[in-house]
PDB file of N, CA and C in Angstrom:
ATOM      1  N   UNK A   1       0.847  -1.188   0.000  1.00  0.00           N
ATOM      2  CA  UNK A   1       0.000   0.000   0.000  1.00  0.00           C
ATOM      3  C   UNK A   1       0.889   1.247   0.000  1.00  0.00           C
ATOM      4  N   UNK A   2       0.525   2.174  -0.376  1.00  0.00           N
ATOM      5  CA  UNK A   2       1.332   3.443  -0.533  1.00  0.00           C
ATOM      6  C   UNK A   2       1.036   3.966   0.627  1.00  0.00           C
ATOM      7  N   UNK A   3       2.161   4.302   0.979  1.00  0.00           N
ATOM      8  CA  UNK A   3       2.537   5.130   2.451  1.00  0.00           C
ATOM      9  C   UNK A   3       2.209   6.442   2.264  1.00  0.00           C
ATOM     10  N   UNK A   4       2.532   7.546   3.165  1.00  0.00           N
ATOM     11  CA  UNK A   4       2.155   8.310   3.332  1.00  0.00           C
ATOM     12  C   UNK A   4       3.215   9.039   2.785  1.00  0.00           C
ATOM     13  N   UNK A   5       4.474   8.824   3.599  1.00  0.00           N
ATOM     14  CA  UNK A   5       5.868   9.355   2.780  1.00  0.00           C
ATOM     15  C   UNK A   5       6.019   9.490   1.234  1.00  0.00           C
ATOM     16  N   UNK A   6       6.240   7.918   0.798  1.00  0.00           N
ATOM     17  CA  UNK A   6       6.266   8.150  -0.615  1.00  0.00           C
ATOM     18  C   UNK A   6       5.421   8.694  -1.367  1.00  0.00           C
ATOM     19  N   UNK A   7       3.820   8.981  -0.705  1.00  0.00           N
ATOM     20  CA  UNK A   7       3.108   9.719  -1.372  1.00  0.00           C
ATOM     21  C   UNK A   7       3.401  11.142  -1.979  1.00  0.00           C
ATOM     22  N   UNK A   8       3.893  11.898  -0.222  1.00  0.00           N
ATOM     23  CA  UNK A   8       4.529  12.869  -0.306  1.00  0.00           C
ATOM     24  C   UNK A   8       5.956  13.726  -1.219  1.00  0.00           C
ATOM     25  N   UNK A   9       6.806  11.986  -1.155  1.00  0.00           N
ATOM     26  CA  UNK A   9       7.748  12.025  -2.421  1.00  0.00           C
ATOM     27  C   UNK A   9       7.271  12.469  -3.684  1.00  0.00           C
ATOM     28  N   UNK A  10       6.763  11.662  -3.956  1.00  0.00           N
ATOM     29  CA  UNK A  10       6.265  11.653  -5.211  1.00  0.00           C
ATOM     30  C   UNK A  10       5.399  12.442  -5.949  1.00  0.00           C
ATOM     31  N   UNK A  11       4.664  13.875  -4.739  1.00  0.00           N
ATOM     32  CA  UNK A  11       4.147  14.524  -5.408  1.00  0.00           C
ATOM     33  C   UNK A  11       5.067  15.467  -5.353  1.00  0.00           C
ATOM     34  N   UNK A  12       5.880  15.692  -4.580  1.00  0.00           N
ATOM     35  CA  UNK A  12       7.406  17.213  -4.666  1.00  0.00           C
ATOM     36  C   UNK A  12       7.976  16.877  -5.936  1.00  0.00           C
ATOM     37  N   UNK A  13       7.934  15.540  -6.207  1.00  0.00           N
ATOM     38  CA  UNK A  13       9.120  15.332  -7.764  1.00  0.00           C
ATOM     39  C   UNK A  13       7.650  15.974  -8.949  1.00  0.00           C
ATOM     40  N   UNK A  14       6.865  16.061  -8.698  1.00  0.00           N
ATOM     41  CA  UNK A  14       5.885  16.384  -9.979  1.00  0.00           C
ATOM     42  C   UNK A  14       5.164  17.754  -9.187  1.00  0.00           C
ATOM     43  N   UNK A  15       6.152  17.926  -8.462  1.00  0.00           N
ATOM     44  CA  UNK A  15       5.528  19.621  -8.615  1.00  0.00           C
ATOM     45  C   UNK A  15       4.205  20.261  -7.760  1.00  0.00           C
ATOM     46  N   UNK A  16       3.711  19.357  -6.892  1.00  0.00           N
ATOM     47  CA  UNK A  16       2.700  19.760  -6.155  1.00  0.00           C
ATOM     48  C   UNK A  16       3.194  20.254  -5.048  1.00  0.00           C
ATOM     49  N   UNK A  17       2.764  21.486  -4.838  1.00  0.00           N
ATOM     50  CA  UNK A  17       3.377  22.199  -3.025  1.00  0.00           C
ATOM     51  C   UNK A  17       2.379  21.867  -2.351  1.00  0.00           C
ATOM     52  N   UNK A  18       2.845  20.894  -1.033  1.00  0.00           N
ATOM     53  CA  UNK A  18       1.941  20.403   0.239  1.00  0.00           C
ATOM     54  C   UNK A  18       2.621  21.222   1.341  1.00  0.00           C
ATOM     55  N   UNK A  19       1.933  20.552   2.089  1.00  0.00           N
ATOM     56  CA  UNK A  19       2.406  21.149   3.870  1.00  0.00           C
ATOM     57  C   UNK A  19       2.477  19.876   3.772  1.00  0.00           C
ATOM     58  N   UNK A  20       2.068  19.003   4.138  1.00  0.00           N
ATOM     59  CA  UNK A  20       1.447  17.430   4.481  1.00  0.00           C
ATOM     60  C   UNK A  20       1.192  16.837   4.142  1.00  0.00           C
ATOM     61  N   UNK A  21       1.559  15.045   4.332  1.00  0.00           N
ATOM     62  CA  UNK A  21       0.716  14.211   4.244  1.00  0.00           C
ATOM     63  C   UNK A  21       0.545  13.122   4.914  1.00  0.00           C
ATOM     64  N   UNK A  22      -0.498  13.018   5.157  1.00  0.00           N
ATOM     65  CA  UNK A  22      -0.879  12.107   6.775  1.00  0.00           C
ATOM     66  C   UNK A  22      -2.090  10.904   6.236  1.00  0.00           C
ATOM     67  N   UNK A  23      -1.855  10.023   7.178  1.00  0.00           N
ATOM     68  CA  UNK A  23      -2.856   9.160   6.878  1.00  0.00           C
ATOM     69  C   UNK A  23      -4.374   9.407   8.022  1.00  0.00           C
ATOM     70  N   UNK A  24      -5.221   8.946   7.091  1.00  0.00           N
ATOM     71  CA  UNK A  24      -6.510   9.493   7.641  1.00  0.00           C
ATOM     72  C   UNK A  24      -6.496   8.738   9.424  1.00  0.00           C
ATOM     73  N   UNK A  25      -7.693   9.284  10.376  1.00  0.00           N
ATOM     74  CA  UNK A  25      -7.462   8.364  11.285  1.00  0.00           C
ATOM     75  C   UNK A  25      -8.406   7.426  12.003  1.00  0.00           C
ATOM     76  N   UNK A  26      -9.403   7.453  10.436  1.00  0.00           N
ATOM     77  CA  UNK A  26      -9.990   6.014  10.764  1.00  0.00           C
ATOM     78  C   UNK A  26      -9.844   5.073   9.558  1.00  0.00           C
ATOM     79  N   UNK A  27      -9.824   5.563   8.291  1.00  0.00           N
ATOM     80  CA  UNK A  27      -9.950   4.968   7.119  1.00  0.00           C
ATOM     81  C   UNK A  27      -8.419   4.218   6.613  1.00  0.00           C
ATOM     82  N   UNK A  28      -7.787   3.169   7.052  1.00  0.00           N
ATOM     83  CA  UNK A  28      -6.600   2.516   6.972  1.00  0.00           C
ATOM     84  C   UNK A  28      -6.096   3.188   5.254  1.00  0.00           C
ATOM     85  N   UNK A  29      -7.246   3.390   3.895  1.00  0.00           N
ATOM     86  CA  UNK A  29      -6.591   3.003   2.825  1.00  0.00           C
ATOM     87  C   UNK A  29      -6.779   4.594   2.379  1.00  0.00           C
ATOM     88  N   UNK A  30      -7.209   5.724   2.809  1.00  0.00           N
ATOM     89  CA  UNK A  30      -7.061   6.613   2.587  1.00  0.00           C
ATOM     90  C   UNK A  30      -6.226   7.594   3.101  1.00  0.00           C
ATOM     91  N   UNK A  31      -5.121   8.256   2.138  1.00  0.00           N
ATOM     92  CA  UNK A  31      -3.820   9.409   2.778  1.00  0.00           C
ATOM     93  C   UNK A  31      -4.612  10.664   2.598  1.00  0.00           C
ATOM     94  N   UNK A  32      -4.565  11.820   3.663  1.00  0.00           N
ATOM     95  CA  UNK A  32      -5.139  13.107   3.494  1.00  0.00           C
ATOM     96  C   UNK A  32      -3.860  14.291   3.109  1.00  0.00           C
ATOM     97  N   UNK A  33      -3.936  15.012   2.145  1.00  0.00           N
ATOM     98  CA  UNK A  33      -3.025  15.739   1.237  1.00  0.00           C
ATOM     99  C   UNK A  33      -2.980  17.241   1.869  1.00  0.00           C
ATOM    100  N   UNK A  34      -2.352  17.918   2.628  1.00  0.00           N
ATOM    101  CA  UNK A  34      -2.702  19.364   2.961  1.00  0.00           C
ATOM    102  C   UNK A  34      -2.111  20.311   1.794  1.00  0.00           C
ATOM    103  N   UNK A  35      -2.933  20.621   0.918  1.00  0.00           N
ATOM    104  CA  UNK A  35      -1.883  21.838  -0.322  1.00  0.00           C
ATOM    105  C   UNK A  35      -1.387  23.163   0.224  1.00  0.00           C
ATOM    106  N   UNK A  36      -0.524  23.523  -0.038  1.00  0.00           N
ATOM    107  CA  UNK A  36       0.014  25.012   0.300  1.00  0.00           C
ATOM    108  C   UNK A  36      -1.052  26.121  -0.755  1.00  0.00           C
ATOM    109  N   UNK A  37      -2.086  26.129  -0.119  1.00  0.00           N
ATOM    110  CA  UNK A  37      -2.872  27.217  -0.447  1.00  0.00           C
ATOM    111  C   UNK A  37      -3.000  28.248  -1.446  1.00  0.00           C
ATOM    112  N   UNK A  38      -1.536  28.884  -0.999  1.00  0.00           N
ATOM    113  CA  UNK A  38      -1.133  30.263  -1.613  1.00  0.00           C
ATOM    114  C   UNK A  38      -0.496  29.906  -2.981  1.00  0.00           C
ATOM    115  N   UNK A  39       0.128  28.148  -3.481  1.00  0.00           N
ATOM    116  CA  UNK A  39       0.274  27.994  -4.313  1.00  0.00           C
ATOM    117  C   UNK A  39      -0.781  27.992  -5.276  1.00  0.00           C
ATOM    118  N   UNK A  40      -2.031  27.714  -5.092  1.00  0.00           N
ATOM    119  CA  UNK A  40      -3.108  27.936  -6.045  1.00  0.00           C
ATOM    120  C   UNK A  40      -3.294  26.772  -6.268  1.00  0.00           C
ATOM    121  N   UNK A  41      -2.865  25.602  -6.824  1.00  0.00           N
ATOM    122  CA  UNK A  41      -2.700  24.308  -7.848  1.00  0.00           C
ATOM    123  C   UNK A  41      -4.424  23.886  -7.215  1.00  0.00           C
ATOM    124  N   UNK A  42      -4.748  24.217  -6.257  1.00  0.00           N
ATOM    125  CA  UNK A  42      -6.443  23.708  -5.804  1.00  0.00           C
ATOM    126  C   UNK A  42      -7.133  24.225  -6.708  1.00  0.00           C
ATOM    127  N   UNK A  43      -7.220  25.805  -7.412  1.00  0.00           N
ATOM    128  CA  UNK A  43      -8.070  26.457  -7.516  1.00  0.00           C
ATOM    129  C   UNK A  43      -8.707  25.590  -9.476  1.00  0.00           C
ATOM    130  N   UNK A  44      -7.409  25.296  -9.949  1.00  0.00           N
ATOM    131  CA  UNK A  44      -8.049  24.849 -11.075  1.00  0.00           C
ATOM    132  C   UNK A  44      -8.225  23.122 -11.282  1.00  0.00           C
ATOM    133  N   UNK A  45      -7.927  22.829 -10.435  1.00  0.00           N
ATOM    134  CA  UNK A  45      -7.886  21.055 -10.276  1.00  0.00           C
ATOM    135  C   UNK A  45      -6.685  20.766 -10.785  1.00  0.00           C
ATOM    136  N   UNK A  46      -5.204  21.248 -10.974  1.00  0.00           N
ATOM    137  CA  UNK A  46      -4.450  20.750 -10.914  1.00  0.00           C
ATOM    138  C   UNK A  46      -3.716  20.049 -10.051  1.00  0.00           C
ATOM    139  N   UNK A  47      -4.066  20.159  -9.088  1.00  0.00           N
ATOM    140  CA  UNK A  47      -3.423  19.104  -7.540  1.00  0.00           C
ATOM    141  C   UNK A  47      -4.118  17.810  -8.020  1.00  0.00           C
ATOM    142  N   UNK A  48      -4.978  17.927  -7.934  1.00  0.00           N
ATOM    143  CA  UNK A  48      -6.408  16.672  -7.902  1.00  0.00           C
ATOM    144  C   UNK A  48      -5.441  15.764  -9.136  1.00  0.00           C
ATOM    145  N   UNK A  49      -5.510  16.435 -10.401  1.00  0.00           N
ATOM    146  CA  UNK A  49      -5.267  15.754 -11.527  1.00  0.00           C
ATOM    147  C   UNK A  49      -3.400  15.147 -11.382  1.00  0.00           C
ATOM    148  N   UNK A  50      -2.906  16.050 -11.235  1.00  0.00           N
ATOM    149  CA  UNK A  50      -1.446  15.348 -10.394  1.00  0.00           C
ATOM    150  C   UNK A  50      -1.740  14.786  -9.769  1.00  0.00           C
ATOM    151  N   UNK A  51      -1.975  14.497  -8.556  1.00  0.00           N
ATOM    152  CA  UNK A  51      -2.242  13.464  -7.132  1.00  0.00           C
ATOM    153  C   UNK A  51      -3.034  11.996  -8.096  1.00  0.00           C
ATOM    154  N   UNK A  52      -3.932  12.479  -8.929  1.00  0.00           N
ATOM    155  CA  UNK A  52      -4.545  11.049  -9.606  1.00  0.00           C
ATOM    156  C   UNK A  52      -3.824   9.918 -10.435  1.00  0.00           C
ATOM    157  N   UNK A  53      -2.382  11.051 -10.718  1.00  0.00           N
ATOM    158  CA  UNK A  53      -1.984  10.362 -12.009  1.00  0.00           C
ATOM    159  C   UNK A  53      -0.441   9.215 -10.877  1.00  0.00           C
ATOM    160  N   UNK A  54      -0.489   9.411  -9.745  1.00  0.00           N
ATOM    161  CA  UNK A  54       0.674   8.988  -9.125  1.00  0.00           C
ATOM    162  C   UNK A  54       0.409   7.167  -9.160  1.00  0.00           C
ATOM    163  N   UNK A  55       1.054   6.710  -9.222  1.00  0.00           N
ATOM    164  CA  UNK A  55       0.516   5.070  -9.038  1.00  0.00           C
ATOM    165  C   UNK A  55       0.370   4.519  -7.493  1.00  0.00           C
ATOM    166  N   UNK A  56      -0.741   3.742  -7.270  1.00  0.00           N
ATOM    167  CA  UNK A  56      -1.124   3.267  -6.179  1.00  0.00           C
ATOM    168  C   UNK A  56      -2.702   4.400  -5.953  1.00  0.00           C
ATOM    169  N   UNK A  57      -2.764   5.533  -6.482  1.00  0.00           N
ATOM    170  CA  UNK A  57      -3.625   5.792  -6.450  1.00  0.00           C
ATOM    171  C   UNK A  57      -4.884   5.574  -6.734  1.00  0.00           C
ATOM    172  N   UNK A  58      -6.232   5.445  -6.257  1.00  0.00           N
ATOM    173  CA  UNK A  58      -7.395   4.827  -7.011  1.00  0.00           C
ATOM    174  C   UNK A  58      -8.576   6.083  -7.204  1.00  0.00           C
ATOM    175  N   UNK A  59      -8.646   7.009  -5.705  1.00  0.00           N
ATOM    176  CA  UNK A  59      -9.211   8.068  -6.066  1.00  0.00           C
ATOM    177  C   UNK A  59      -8.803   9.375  -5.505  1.00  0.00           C
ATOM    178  N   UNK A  60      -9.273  10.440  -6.058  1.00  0.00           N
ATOM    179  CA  UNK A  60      -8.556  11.776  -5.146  1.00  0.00           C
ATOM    180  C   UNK A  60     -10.297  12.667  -5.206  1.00  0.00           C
ATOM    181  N   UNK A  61     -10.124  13.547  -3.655  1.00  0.00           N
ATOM    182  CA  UNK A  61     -11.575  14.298  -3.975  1.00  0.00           C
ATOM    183  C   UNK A  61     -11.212  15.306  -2.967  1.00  0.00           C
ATOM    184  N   UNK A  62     -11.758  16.539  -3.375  1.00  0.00           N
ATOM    185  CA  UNK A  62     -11.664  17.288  -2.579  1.00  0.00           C
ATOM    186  C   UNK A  62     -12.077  17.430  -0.937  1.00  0.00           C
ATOM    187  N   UNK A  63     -11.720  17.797  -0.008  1.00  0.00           N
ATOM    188  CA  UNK A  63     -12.449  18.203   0.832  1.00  0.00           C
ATOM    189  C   UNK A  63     -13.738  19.018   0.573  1.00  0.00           C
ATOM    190  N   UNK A  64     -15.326  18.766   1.377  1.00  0.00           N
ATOM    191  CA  UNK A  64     -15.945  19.557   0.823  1.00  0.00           C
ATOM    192  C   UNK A  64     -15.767  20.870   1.863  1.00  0.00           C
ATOM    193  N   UNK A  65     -15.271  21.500   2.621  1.00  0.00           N
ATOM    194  CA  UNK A  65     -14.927  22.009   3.884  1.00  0.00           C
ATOM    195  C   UNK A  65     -13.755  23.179   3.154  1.00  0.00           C
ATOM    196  N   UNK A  66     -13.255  22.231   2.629  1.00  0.00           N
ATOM    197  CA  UNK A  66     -11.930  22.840   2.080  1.00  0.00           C
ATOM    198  C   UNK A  66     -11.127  22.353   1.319  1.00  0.00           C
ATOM    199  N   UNK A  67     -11.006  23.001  -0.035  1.00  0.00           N
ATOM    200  CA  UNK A  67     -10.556  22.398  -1.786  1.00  0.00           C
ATOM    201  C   UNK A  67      -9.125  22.121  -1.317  1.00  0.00           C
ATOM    202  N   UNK A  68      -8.391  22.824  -0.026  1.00  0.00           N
ATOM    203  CA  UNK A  68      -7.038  22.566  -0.019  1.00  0.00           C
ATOM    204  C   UNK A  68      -6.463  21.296   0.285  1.00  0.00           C
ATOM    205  N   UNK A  69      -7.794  20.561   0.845  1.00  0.00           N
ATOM    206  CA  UNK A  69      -7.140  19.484   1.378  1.00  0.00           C
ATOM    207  C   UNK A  69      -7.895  18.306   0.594  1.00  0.00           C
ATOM    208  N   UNK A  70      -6.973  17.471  -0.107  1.00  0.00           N
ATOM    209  CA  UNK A  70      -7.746  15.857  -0.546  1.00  0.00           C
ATOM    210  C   UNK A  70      -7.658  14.973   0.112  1.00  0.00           C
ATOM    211  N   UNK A  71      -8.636  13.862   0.028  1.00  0.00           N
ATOM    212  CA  UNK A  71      -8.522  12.777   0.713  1.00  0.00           C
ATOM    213  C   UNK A  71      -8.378  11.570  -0.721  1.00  0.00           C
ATOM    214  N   UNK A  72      -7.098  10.998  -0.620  1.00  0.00           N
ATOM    215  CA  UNK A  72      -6.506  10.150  -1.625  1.00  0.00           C
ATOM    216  C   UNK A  72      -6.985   8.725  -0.810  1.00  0.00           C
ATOM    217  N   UNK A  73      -7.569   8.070  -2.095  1.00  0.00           N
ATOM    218  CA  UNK A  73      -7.935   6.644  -1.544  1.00  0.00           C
ATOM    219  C   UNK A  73      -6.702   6.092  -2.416  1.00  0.00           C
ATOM    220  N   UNK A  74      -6.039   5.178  -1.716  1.00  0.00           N
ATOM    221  CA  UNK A  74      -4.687   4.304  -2.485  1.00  0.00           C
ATOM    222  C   UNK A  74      -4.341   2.641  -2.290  1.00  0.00           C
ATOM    223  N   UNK A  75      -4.041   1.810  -2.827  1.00  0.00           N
ATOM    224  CA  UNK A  75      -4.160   0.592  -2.844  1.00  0.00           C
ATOM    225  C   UNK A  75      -2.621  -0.399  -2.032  1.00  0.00           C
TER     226      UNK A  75
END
């Protein structure tokens, strides 16, 4: 299953600015993504569409609370 780390790896090498990434703390197969805000990449779905394309990934969705943060379901 994809960790939380390499998640995090793997989105700095393709360019996504996070604060974070943590695993949820009830859902074992879902990682929660914190974006750096001020970078923008939320505002047009480019985080979302990066974060989807990483492997191990199955789904990405916004927070409905807040676009900055996704909740990545991963295998």
């Amino acid at each position: 299953m994809l960790t939380a780390q390499v998640l995090a790896k793997e989105l700095g090498s393709r360019g996504v600015v996070i604060l974070a990434v943590t695993r949820h703390r009830t859902l074992p197969d879902v990682l929660v993504v914190y974006l750096h805000g001020n970078a923008g990449q939320w505002v047009d779905g480019t985080a979302v569409r990066r974060v989807g394309r990483v492997p191990g990934v199955v789904a990405v969705s916004e927070s409905v609370p807040t676009p900055t943060i996704l909740l990545v379901r991963v295998r």
